[in-house]
Protein backbone atom coordinates (compact mmCIF):
# COMPACT_ATOMS: atom_id res chain seq x y z
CA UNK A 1 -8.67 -7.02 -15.18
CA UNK A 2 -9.45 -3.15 -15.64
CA UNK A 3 -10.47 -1.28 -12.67
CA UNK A 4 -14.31 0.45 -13.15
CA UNK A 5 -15.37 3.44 -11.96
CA UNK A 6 -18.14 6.23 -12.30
CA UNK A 7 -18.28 7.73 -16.11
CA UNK A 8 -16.73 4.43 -17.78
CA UNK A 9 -18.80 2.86 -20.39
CA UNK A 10 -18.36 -0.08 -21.39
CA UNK A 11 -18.74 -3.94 -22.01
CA UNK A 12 -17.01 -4.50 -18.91
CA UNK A 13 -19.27 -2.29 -16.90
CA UNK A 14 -22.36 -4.34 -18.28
CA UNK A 15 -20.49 -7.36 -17.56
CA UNK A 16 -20.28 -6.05 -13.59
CA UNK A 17 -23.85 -4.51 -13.42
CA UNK A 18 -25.09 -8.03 -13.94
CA UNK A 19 -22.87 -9.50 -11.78
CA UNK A 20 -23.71 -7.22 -9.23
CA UNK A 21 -27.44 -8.17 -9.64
CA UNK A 22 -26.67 -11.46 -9.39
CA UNK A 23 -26.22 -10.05 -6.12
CA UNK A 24 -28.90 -8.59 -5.25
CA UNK A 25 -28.40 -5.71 -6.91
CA UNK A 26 -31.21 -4.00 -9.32
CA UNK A 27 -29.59 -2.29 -11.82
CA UNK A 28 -30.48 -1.51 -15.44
CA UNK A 29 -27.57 -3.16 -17.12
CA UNK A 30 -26.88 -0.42 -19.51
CA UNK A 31 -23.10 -0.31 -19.75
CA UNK A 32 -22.92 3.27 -17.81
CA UNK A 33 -20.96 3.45 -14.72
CA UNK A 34 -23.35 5.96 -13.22
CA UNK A 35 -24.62 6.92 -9.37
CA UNK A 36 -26.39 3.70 -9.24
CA UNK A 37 -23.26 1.57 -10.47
CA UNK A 38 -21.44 3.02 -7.72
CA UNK A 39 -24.06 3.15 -5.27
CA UNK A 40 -24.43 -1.01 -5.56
CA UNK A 41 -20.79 -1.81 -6.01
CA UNK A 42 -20.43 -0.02 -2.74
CA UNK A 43 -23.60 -2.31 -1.17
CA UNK A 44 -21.70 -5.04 -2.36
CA UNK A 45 -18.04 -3.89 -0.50
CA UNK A 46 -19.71 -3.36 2.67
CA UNK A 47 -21.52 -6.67 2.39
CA UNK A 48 -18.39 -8.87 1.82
CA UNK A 49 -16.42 -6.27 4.40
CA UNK A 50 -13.82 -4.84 1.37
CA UNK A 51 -12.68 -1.02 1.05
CA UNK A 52 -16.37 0.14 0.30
CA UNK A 53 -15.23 3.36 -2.04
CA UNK A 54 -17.21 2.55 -4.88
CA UNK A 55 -14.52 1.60 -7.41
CA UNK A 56 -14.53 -1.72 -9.16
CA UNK A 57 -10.91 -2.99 -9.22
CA UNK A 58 -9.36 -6.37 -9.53
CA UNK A 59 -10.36 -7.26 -6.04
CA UNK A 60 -13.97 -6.49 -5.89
CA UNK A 61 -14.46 -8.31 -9.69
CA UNK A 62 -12.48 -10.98 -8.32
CA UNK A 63 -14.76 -11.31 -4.94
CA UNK A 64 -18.02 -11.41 -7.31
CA UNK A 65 -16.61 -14.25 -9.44
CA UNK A 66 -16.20 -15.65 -6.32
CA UNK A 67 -12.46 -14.98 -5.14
CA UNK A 68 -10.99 -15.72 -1.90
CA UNK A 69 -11.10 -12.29 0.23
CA UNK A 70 -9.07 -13.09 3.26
CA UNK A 71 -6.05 -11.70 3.03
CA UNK A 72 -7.36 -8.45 1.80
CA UNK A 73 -7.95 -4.86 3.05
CA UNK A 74 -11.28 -4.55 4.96
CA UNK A 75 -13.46 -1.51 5.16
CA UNK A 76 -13.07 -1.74 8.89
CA UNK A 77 -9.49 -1.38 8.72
CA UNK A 78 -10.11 2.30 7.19
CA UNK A 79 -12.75 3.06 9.82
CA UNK A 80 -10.54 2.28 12.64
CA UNK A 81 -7.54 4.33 11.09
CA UNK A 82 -9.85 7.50 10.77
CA UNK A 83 -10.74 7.42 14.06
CA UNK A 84 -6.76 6.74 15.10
CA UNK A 85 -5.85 9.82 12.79
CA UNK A 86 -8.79 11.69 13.96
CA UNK A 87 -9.24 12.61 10.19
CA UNK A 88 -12.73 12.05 7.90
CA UNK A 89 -13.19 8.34 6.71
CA UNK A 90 -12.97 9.84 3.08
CA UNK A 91 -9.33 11.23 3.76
CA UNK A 92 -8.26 7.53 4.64
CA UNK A 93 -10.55 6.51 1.15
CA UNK A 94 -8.78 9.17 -0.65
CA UNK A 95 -5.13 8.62 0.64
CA UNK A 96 -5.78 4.49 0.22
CA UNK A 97 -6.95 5.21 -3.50
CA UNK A 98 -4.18 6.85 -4.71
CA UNK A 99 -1.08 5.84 -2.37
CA UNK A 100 -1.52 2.48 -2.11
CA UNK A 101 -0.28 0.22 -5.36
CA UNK A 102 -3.60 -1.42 -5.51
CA UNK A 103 -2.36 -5.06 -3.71
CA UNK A 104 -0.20 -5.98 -1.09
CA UNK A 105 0.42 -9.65 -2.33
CA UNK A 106 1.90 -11.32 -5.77
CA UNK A 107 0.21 -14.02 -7.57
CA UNK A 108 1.74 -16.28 -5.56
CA UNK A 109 0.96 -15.11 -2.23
CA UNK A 110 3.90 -13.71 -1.96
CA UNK A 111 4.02 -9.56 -0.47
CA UNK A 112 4.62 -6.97 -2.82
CA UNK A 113 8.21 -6.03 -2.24
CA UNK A 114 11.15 -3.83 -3.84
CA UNK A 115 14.43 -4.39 -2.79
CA UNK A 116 16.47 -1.27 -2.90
CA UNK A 117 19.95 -2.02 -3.53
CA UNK A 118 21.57 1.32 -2.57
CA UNK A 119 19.80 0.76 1.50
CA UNK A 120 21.81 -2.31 1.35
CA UNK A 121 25.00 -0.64 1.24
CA UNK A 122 23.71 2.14 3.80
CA UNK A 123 22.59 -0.73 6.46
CA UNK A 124 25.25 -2.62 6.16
CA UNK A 125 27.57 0.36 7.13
CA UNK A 126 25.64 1.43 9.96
CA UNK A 127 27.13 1.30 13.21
CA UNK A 128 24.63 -1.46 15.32
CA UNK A 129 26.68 -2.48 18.23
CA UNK A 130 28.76 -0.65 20.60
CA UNK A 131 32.61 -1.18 19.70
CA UNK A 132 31.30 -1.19 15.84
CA UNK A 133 34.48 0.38 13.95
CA UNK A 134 32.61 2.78 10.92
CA UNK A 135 35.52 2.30 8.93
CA UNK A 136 35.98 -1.14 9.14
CA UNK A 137 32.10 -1.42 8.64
CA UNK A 138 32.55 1.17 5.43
CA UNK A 139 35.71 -0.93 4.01
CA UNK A 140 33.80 -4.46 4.26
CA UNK A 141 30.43 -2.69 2.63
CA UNK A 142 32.58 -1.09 -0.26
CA UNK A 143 34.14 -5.00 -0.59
CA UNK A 144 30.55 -6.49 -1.04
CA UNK A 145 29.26 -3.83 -3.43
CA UNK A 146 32.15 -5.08 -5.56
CA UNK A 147 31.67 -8.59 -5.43
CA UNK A 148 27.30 -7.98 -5.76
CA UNK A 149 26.97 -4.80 -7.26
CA UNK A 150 22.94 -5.88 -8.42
CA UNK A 151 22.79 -6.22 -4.26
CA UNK A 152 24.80 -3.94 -2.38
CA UNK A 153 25.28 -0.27 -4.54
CA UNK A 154 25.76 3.14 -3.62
CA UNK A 155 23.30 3.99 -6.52
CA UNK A 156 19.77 2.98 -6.49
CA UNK A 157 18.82 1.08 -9.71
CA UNK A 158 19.34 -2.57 -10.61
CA UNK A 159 15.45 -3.80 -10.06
CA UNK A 160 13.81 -6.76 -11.52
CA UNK A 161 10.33 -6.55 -10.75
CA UNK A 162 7.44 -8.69 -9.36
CA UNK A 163 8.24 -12.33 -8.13
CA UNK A 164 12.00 -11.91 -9.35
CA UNK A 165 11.97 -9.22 -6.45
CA UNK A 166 11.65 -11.87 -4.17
CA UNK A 167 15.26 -13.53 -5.80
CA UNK A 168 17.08 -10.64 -5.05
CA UNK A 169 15.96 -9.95 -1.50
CA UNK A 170 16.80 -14.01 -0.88
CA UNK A 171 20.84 -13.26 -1.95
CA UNK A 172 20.77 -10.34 -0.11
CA UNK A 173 19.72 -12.46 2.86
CA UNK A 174 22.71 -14.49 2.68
CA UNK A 175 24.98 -11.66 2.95
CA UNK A 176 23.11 -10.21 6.18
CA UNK A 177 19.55 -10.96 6.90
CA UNK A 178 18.66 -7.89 8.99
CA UNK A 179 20.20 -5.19 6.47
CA UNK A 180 18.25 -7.49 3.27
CA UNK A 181 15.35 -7.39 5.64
CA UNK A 182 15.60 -3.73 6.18
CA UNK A 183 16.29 -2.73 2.72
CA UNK A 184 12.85 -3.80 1.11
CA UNK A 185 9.90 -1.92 0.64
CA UNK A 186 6.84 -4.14 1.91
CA UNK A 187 3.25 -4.22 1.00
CA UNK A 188 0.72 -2.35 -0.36
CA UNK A 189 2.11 1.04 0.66
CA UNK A 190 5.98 -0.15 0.28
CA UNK A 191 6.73 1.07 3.72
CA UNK A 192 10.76 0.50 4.19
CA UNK A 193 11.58 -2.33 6.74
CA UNK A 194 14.44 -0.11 8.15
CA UNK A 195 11.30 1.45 9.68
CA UNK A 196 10.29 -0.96 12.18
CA UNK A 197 11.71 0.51 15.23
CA UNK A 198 9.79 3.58 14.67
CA UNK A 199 6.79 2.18 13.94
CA UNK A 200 6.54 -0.28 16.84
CA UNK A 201 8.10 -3.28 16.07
CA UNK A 202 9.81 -5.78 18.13
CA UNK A 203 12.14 -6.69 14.68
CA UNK A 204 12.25 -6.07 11.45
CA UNK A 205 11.69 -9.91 11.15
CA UNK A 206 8.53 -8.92 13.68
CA UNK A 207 7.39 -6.32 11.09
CA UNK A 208 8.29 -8.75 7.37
CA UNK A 209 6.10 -11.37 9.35
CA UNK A 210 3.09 -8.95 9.86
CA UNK A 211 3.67 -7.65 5.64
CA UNK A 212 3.51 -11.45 5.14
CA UNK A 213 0.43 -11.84 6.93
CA UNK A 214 -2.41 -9.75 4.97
CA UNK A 215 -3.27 -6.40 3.48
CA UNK A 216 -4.98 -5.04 7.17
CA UNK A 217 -1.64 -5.65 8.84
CA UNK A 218 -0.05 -3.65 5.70
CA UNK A 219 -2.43 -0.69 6.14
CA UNK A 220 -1.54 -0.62 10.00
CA UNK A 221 2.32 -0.31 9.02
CA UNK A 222 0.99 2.35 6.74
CA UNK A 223 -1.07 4.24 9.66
CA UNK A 224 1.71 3.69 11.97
CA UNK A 225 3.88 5.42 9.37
CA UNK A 226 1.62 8.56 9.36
CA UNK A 227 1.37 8.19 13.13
CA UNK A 228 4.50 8.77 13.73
CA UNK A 229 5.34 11.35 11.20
CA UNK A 230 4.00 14.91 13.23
CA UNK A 231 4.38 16.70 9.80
CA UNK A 232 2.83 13.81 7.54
CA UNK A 233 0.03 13.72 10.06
CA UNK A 234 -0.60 16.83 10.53
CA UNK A 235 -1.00 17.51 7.06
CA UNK A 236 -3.12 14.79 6.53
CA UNK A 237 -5.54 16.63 9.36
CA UNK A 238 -5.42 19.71 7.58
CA UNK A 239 -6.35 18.01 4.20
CA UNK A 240 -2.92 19.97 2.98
CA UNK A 241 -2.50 17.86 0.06
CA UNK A 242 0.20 18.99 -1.70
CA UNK A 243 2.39 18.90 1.56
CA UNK A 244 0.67 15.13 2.27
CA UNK A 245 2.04 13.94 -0.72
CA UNK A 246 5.40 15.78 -0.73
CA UNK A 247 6.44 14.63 2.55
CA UNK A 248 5.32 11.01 1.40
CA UNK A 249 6.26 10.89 -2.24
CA UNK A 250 8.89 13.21 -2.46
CA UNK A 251 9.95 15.73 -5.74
CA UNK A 252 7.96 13.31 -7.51
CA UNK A 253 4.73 14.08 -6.53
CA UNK A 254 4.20 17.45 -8.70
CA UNK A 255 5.12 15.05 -11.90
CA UNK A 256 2.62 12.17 -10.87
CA UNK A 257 0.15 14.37 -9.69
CA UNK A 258 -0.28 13.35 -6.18
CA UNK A 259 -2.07 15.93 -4.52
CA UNK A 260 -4.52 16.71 -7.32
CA UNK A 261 -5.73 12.82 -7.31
CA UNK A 262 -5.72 13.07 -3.68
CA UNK A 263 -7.91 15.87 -3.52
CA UNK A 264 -10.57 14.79 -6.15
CA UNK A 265 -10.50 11.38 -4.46
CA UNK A 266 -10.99 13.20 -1.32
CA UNK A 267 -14.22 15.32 -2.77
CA UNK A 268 -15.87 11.90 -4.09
CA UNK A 269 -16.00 10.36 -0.95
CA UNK A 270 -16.53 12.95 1.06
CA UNK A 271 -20.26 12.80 2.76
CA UNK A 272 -20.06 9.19 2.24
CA UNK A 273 -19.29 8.13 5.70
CA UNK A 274 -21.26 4.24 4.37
CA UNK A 275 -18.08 2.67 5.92
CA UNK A 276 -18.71 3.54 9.80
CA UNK A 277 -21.05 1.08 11.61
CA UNK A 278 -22.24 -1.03 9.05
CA UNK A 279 -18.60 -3.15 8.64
CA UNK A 280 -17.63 -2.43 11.93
């Protein structure tokens, strides 16, 4: 399913104009994703309570055709983390838009996850409990990477992709089910699990449970992360967006662009504050 937004044309787009009038909308179903198109797709998002920005993706065609929303990020969830941050609602649009991978969940219900092979080797050579010898820790982690190189590596690499992710993370598990735990990237933002002290967790079992549980509990991980990050934050406030997406991205960002989607996104939605009261 493509993702529509303002200035496509397109059969698709006529396709969603009169689905959109089948609810309630009353557009002229010309094809052109205009101000109108995205005026009523947003109607529509703040109706069923999704991320009201105005773009068409898989989950608002997939509501209209009469999808199952429930595990899915609600426009509430962005209100209430702009008022956290104390940041415009469009900054929390704009940095949802383009850092989030579009869904938290597989096909089969399953999170989005990346296991990261080379965290593997790092938590399992971490010093945990007192009396922990590093070097005895270091020699049994260099063993393992050995006998599961595709699990435990010093070099990042080795991944599989999509539900196969999920295969690697349960090996990984049997070796030690904290450090697997902790190496994944969970959700719609990937946050790392080896974050959940810092972002208020009782476990990193605690935090996999809440990734497991929906997309809102994924974008509270995700404001947590910010939260906690005085830098991140505070260049979030200051709509710094090349700094934003540094400090979250890394090198990388410059390549992919980061702060220059960020910004436009930011300048689409800004003055659109549609999200505050009405899904609330």
């Amino acid at each position: 399913m493509t993702t529509l937004r303002h200035g496509d044309r397109s059969q698709a787009v006529l396709i969603l104009q009169k689905n959109l009038n089948k609810h309630g909308a009353k557009l002229v179903p010309d094809g052109d994703y205009g101000d109108a198109t995205e005026i009523a797709v947003r109607a529509y998002q703040l109706k069923v309570g999704l991320v009201a920005d105005g773009v068409a993706g898989t989950k608002t065609q997939a509501s209209l055709a009469g999808g199952d929303c429930a595990q899915l990020l609600r426009n509430v969830d962005l209100v209430t983390a702009a008022d956290r941050l104390g940041v415009p609602l469009a900054s929390i649009y704009a940095v949802n838009e383009v850092e989030s991978k579009g869904r938290g969940f597989l096909d089969n219900g399953k999170p989005v996850i990346l296991f990261e092979r080379h965290i593997m080797y790092r938590q399992l050579a971490k010093v945990r409990h007192p009396g922990d010898d590093p070097a005895e820790l270091k020699r049994h982690t260099d063993q393992l990477a050995v006998a599961n190189p595709a699990l435990v590596n010093p070099k990042s690499g080795g991944y599989s992709g999509g539900t196969a992710e999920h295969q690697r993370l349960a090996m990984a598990r049997l070796i030690d089910e904290t450090a697997a735990l902790e190496s994944a990237s969970w959700g719609a933002f990937q946050i790392m699990g080896f974050h959940w002290q810092r972002l208020g967790y009782a476990s990193v079992q605690d935090f996999v449970a809440a990734m497991s549980a929906g997309e809102s509990q994924q974008f509270d991980a995700f404001t947590r992360f910010i939260e906690t990050d005085p830098a991140l934050h505070k260049a979030l406030k200051a709509r710094k967006w090349a700094e934003f997406a540094k400090l979250y991205n890394g090198p990388d960002y410059l390549r992919n662009l980061y702060d220059t989607k960020l910004q436009r996104a930011y300048e689409r939605h800004a003055g659109c504050e549609c999200g505050r009261g009405v899904a609330a």
